[in-house]
C-alpha atoms as a PDB file:
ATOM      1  CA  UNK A   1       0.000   0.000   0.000  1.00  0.00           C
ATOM      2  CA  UNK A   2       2.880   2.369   0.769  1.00  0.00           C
ATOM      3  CA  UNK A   3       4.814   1.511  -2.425  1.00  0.00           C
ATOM      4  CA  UNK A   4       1.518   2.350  -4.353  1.00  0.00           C
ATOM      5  CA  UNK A   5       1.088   5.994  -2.798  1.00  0.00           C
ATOM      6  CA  UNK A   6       4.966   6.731  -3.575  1.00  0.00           C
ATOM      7  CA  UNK A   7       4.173   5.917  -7.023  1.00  0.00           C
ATOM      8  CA  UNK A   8       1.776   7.937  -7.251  1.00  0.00           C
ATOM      9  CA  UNK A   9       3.300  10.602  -5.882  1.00  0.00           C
ATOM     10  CA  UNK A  10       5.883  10.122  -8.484  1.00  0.00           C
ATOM     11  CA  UNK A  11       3.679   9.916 -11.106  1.00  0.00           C
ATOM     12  CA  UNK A  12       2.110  13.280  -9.868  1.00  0.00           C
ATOM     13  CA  UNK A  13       5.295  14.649  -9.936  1.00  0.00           C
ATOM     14  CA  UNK A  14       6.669  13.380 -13.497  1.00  0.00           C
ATOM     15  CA  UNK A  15       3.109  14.905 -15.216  1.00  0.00           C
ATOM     16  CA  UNK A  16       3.222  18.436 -13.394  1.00  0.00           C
ATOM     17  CA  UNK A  17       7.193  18.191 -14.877  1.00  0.00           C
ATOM     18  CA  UNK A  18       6.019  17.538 -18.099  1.00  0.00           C
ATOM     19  CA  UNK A  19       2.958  19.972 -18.589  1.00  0.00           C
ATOM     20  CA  UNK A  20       6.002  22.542 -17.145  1.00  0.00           C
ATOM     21  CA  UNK A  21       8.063  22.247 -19.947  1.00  0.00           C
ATOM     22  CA  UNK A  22       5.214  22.013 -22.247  1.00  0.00           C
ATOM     23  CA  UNK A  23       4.209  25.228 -21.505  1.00  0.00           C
ATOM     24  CA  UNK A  24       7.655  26.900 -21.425  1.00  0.00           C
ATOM     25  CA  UNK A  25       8.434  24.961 -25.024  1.00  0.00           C
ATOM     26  CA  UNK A  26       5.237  26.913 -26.217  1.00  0.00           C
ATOM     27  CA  UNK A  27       6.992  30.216 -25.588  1.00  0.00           C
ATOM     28  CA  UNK A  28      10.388  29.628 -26.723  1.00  0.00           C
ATOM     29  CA  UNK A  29      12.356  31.701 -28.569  1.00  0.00           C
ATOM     30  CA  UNK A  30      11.857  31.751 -31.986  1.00  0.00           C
ATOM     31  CA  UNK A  31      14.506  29.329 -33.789  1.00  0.00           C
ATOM     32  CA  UNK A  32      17.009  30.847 -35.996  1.00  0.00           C
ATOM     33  CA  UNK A  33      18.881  28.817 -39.039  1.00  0.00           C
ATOM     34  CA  UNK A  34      21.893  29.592 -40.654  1.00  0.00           C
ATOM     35  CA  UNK A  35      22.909  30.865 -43.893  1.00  0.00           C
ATOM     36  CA  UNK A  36      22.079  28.858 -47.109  1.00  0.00           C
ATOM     37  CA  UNK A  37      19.189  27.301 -45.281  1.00  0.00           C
ATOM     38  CA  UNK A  38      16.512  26.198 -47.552  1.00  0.00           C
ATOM     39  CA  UNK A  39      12.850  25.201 -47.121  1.00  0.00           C
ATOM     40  CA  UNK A  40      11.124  21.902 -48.844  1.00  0.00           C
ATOM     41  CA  UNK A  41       8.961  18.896 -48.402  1.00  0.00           C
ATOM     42  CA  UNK A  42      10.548  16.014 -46.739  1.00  0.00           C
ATOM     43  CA  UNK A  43       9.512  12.472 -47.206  1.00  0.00           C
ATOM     44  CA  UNK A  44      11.032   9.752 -45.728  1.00  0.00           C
ATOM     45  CA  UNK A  45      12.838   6.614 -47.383  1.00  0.00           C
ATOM     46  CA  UNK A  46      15.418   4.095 -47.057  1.00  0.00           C
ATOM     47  CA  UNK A  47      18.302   5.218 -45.354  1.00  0.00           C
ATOM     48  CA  UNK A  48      20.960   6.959 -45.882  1.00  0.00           C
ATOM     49  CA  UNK A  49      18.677   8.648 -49.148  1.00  0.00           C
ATOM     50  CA  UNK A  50      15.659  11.167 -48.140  1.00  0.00           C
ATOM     51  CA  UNK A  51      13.464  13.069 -50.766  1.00  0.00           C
ATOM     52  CA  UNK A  52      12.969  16.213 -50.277  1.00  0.00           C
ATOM     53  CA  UNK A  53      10.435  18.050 -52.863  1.00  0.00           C
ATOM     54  CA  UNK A  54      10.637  14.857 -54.901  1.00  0.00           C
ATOM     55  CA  UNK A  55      13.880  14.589 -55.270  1.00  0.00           C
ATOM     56  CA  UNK A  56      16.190  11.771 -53.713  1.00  0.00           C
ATOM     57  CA  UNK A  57      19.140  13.634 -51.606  1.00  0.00           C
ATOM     58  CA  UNK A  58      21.950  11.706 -49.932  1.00  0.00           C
ATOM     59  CA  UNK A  59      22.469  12.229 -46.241  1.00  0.00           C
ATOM     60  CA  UNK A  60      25.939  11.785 -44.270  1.00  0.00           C
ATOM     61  CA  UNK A  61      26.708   9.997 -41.430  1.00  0.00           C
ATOM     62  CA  UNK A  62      27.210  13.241 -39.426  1.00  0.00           C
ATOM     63  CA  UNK A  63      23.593  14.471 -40.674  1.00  0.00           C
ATOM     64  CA  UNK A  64      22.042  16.112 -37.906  1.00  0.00           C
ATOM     65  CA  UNK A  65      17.479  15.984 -37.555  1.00  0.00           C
ATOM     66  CA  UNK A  66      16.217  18.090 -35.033  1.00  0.00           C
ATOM     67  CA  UNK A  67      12.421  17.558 -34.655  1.00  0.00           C
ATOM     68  CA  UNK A  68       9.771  20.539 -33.367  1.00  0.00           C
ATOM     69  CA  UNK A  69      11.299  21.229 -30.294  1.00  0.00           C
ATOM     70  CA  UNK A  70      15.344  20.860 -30.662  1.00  0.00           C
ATOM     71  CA  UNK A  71      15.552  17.324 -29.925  1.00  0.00           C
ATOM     72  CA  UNK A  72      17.993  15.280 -31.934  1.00  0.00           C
ATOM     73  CA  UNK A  73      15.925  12.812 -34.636  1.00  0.00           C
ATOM     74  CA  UNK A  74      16.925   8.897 -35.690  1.00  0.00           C
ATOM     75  CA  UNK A  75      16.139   8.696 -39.620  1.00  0.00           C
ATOM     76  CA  UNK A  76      14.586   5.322 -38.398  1.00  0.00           C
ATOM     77  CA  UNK A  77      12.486   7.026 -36.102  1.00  0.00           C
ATOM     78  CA  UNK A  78      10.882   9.571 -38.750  1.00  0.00           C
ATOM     79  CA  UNK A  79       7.242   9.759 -39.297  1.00  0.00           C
ATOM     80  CA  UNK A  80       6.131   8.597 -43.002  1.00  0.00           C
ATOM     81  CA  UNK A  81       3.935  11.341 -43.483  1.00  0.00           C
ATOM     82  CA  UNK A  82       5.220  14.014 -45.460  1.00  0.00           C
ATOM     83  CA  UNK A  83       6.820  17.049 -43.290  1.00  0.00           C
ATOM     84  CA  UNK A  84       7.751  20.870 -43.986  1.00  0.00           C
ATOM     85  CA  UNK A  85      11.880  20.966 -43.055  1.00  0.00           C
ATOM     86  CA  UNK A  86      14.029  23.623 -43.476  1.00  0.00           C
ATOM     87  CA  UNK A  87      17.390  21.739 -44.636  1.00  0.00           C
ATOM     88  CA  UNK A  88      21.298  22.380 -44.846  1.00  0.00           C
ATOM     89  CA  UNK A  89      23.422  21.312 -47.579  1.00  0.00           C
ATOM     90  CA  UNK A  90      26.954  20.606 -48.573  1.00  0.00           C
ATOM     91  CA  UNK A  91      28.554  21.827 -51.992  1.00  0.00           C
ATOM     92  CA  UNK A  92      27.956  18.157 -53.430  1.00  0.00           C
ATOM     93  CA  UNK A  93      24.549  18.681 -52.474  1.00  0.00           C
ATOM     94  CA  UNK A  94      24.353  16.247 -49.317  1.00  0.00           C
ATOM     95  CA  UNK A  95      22.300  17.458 -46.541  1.00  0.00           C
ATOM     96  CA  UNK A  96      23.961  18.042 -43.170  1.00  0.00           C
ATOM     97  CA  UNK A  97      21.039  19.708 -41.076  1.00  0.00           C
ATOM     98  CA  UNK A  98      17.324  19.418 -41.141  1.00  0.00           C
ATOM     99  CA  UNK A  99      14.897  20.978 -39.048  1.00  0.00           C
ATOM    100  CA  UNK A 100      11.034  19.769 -38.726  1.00  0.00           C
ATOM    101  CA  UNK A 101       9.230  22.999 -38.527  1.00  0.00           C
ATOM    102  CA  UNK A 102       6.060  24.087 -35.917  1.00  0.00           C
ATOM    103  CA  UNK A 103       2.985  25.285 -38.077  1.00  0.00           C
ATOM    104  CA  UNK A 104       4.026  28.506 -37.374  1.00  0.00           C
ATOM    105  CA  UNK A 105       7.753  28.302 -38.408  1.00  0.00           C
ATOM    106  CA  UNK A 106       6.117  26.910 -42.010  1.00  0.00           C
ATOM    107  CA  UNK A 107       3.726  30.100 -41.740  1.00  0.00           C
ATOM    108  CA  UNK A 108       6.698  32.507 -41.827  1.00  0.00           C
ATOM    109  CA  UNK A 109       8.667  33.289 -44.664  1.00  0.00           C
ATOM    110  CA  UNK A 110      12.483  31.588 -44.154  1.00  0.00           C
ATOM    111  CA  UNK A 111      14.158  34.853 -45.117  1.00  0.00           C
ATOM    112  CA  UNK A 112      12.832  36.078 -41.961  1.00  0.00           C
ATOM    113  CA  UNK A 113      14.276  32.754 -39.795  1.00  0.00           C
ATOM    114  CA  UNK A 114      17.598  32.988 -41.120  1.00  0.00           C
ATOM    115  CA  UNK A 115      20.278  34.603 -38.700  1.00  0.00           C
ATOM    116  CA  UNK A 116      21.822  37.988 -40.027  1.00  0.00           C
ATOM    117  CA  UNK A 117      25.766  37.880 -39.164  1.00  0.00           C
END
């Protein structure tokens, strides 16, 4: 009986956590991407390849997917619906970064999300 009312104390504690950081995630900064960054239409596909606005690009083992929030992304792990990224690429075209953008980072126009230096 005792180990059931620390659990659910815990339990308590780990949703009040949560809806926390929920509601400090929903007024975050706004994110800012760097210099070359490009929007597009990502579906997923066998890895290391991932099409983005139809077209098959080649990923690198250092490729970097941040999801809505900041958090880092396994290409096995992404969704197979189709997704609005903004994207980073190489000079031979591979892509380095990709971000999974909020509705209302597709809402804005990406000159105004990329950082001025």
């Amino acid at each position: 009986m005792a180990c059931l009312l620390v659990l659910r104390r815990y339990c308590a504690m780990f949703l009040l956590l949560g809806l926390s950081l929920t509601v400090g995630l929903a007024h975050a900064d706004p994110r800012a991407f760097p210099a070359g960054t490009k929007r597009g239409v990502l579906t997923a596909s066998a890895y290391p390849d991932i099409v983005i606005d139809g077209k098959v690009r080649r990923t690198q083992p250092s490729t970097r997917i941040y999801d809505e929030v900041g958090l880092l992304v396994l290409p096995a792990t992404l969704p197979s619906a189709t997704l609005t990224v903004n994207y980073l690429a190489n000079d031979y075209g591979d892509i380095e970064r990709i971000w999974i953008l909020t509705t209302e980072e597709v809402k804005q126009d990406i000159s105004k999300q990329i950082k001025q230096n």
